[in-house]
Protein backbone atom coordinates (compact mmCIF):
# COMPACT_ATOMS: atom_id res chain seq x y z
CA UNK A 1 57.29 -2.89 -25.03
CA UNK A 2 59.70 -0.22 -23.17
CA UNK A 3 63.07 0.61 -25.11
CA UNK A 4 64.80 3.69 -26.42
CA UNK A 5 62.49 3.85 -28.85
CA UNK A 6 59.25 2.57 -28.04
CA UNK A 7 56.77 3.11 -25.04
CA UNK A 8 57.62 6.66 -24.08
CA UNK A 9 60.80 6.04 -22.28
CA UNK A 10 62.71 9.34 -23.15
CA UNK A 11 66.01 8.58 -21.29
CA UNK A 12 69.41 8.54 -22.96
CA UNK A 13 70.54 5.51 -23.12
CA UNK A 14 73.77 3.45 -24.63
CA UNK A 15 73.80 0.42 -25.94
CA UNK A 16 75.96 -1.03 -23.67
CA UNK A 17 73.87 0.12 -20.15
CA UNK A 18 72.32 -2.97 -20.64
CA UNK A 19 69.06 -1.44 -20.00
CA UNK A 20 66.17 -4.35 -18.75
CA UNK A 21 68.31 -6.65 -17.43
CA UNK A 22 66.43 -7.01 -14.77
CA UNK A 23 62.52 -5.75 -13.79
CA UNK A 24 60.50 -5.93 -10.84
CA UNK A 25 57.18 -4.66 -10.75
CA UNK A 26 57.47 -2.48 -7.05
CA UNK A 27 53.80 -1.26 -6.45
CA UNK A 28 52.03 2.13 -6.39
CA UNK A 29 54.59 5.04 -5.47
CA UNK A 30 52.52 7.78 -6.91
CA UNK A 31 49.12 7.19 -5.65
CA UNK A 32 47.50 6.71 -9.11
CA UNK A 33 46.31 2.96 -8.90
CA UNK A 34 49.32 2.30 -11.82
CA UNK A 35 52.11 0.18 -10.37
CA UNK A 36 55.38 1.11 -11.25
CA UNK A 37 58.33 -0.53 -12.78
CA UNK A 38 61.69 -1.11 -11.78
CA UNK A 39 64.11 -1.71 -14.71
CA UNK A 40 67.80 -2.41 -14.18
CA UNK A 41 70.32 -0.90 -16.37
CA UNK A 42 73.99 -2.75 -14.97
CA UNK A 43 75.90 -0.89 -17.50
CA UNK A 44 75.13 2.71 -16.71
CA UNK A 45 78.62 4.93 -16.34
CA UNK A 46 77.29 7.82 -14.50
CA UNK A 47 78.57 6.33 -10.76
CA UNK A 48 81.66 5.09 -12.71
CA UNK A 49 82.43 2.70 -15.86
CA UNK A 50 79.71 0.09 -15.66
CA UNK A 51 78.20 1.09 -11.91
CA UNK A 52 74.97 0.44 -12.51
CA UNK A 53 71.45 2.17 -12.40
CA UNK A 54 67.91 1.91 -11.86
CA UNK A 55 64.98 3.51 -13.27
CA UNK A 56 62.00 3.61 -11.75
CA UNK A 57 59.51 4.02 -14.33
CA UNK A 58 56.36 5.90 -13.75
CA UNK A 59 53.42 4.08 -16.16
CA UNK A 60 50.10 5.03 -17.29
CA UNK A 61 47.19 2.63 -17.07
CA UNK A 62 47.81 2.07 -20.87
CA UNK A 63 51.64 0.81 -19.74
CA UNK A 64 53.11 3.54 -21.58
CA UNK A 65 55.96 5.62 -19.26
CA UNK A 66 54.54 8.76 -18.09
CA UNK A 67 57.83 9.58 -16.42
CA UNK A 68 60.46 8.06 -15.01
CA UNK A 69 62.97 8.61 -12.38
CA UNK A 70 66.58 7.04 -12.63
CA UNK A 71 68.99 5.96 -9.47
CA UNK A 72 72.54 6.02 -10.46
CA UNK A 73 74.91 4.08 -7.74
CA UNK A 74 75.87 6.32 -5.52
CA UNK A 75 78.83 4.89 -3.91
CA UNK A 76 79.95 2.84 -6.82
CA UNK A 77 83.32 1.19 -7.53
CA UNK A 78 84.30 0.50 -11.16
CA UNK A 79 82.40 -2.14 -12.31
CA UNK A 80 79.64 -2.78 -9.72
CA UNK A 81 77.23 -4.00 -11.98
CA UNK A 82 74.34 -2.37 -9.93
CA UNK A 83 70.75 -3.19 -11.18
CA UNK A 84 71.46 -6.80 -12.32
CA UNK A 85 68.90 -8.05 -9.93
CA UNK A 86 65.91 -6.29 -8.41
CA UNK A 87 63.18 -7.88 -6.06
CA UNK A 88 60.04 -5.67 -4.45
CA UNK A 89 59.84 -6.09 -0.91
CA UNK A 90 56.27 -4.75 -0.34
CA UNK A 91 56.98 -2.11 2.44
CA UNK A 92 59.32 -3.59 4.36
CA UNK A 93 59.55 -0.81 6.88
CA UNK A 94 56.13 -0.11 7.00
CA UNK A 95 56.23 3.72 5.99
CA UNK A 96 53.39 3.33 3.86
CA UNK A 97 55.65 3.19 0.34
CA UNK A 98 56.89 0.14 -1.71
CA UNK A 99 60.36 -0.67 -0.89
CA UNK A 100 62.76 -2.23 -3.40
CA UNK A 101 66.39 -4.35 -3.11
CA UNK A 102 68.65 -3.89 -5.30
CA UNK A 103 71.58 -5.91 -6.32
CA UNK A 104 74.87 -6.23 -8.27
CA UNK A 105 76.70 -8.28 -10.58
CA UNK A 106 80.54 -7.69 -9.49
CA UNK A 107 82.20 -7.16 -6.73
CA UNK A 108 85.89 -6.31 -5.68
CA UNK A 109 86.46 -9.13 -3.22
CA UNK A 110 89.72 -6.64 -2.02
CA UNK A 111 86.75 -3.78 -1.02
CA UNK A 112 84.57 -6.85 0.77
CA UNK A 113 82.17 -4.79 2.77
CA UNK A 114 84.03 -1.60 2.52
CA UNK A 115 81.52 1.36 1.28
CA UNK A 116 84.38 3.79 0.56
């Protein structure tokens, strides 16, 4: 199990990030024969109040986090809700790494397809 407490995750985290509300197991990024983790965390504030993040979590053959590397949304409006869904894509662009998509829970139906 992976929490705040348990499994060697080390980030800071609230309660109300909502951190594992979504996973997705994304492949090898580091080359070690470990496949990392994807974890959603919809509730993250650091792109705005409840933008969204994603950690991509770095595991050890035990399943244990080695280290871990989070992706806040970058060009978040208030409440995005980014990280409520997550889906590996194999390497979609073929550049040799994993790719990932990412989704969210809310959106501003005033800002439809406006990234500003």
């Amino acid at each position: 199990m992976i929490s705040k407490s348990n499994g060697g995750f080390t980030a800071e985290l609230r309660a109300l990030d909502m951190f594992g509300v979504s996973m997705a197991a994304i492949g090898d990024l580091d080359g070690d024969n470990v496949t990392e983790l994807a974890v959603g965390a919809w509730g993250d504030d650091e792109g705005g109040g409840n933008a969204g993040a994603v950690y991509v979590l770095f595991l050890r053959p035990t399943g244990m986090v080695r280290t871990f590397h989070k992706i806040p949304h970058a060009r978040a409006n208030l409440y995005d809700s980014w990280g409520t869904g997550i889906a590996a894509l194999g390497d979609a662009d073929d550049d040799g790494v994993p790719d990932m998509a990412v989704g969210g829970g809310y959106a501003d139906p005033n800002k439809a397809g406006n990234l500003d």
